[in-house]
N, C-alpha and C. Protein backbone atom coordinates (compact mmCIF):
# COMPACT_ATOMS: atom_id res chain seq x y z
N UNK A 1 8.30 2.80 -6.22
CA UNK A 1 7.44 1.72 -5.78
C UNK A 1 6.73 1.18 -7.03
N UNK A 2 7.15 -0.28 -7.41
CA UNK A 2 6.35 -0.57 -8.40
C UNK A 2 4.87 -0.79 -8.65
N UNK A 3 4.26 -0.65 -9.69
CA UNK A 3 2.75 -0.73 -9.27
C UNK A 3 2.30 -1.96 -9.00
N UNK A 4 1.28 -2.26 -8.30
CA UNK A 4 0.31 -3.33 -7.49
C UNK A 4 -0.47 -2.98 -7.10
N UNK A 5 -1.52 -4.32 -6.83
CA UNK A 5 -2.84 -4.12 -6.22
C UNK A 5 -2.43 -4.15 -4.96
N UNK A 6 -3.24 -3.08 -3.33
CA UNK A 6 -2.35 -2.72 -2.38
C UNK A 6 -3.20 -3.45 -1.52
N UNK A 7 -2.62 -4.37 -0.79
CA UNK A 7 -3.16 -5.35 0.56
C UNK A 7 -4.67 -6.37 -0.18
N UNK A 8 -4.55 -6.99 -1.36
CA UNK A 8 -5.58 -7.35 -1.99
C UNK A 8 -6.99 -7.01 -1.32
N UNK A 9 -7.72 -7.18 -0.54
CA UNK A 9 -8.74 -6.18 0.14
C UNK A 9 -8.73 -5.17 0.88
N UNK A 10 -7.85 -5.18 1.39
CA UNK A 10 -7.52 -3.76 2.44
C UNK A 10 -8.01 -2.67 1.66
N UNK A 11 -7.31 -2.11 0.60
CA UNK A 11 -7.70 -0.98 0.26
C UNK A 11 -8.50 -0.82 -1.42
N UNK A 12 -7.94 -1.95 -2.26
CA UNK A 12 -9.03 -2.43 -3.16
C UNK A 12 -8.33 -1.47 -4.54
N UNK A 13 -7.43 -1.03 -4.36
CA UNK A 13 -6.79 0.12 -5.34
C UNK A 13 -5.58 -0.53 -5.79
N UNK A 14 -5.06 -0.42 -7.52
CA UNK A 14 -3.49 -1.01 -7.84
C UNK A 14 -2.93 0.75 -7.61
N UNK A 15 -1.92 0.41 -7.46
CA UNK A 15 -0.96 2.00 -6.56
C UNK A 15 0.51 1.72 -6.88
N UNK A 16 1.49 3.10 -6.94
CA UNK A 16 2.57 2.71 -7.59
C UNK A 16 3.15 3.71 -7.18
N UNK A 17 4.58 4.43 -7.47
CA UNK A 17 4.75 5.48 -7.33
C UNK A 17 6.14 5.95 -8.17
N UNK A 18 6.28 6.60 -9.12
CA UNK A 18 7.70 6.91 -9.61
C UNK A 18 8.46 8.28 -9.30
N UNK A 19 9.34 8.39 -9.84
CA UNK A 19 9.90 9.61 -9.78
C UNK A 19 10.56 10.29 -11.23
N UNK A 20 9.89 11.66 -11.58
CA UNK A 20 10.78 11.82 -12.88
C UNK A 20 11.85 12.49 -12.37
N UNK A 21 12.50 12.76 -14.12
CA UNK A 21 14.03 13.21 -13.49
C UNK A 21 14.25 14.50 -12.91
N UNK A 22 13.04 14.86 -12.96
CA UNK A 22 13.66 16.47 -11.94
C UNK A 22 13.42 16.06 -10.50
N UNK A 23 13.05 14.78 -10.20
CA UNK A 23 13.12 14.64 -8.64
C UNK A 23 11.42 14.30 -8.15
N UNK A 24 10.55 14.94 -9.31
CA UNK A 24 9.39 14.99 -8.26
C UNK A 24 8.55 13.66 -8.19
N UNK A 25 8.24 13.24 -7.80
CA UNK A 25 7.26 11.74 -6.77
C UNK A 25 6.13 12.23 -7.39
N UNK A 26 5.76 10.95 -8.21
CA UNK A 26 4.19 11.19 -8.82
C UNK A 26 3.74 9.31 -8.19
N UNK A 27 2.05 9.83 -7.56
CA UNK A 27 1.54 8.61 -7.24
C UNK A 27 0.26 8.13 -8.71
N UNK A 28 0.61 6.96 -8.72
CA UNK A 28 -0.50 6.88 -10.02
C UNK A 28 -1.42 5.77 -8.72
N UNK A 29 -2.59 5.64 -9.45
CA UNK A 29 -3.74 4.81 -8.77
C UNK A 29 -4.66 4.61 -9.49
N UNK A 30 -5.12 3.33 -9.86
CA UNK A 30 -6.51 3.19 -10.01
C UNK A 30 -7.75 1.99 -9.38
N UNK A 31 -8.65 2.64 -8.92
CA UNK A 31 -9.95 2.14 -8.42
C UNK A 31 -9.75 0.21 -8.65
N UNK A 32 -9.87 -0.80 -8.12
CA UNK A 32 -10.02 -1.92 -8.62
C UNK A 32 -11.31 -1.89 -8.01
N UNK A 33 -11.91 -2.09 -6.83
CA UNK A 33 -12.59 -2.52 -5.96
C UNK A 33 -13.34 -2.08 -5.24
N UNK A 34 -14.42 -2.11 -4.40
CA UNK A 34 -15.00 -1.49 -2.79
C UNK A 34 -14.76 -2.63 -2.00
N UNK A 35 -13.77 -2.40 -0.94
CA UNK A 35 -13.99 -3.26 0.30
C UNK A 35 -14.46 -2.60 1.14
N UNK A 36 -15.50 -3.52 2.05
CA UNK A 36 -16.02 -2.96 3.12
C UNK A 36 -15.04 -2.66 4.61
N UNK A 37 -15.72 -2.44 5.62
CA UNK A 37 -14.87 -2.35 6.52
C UNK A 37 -14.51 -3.59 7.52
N UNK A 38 -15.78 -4.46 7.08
CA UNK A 38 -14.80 -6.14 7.45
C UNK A 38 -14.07 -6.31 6.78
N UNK A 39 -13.73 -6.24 5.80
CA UNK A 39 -12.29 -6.68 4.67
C UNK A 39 -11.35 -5.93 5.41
N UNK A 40 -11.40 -4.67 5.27
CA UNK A 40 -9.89 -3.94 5.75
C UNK A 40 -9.85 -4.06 6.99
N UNK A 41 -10.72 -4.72 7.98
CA UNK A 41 -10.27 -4.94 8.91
C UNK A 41 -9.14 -6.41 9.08
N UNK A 42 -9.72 -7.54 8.29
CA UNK A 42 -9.29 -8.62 8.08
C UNK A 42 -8.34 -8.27 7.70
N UNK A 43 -8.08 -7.68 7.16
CA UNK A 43 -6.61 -7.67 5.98
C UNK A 43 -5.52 -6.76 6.86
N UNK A 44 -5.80 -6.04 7.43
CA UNK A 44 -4.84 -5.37 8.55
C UNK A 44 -4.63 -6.33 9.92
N UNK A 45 -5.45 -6.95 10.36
CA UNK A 45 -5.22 -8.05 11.41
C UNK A 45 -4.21 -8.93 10.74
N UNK A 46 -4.68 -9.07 9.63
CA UNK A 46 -3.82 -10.53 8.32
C UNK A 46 -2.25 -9.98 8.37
N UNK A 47 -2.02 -8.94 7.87
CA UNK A 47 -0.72 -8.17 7.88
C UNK A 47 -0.24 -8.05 9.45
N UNK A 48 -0.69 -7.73 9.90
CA UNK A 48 -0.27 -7.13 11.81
C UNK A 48 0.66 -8.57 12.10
N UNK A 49 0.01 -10.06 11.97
CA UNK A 49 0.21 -10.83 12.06
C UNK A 49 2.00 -11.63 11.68
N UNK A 50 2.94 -12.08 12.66
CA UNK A 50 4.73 -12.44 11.82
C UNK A 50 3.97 -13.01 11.46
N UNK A 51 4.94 -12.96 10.46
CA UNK A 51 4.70 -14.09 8.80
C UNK A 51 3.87 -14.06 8.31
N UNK A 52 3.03 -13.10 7.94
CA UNK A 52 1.89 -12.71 7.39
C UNK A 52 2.58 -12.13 6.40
């Protein structure tokens, strides 16, 4: 999973995820933001939404 900022307010974090070559899944993350819980609510209604 390449890295990005995840649901631009929803969760307020850039997030990524690779794999080295022995197989194992490492998540990297770092802090961008605080959204409150009107944002991630908006932003999950926003997504829930076709064609969103």
């Amino acid at each position: 999973m390449p890295v990005a900022d995840m649901f631009w307010v929803f969760w307020g974090d850039r997030y990524g995820r690779i794999e080295d070559p022995f197989g194992h899944q490492w998540s990297i993350a770092m802090h961008q933001r605080n959204c409150s819980p009107e944002d991630m609510k908006k932003a999950m209604d926003c997504m829930s939404q076709p064609g969103a």
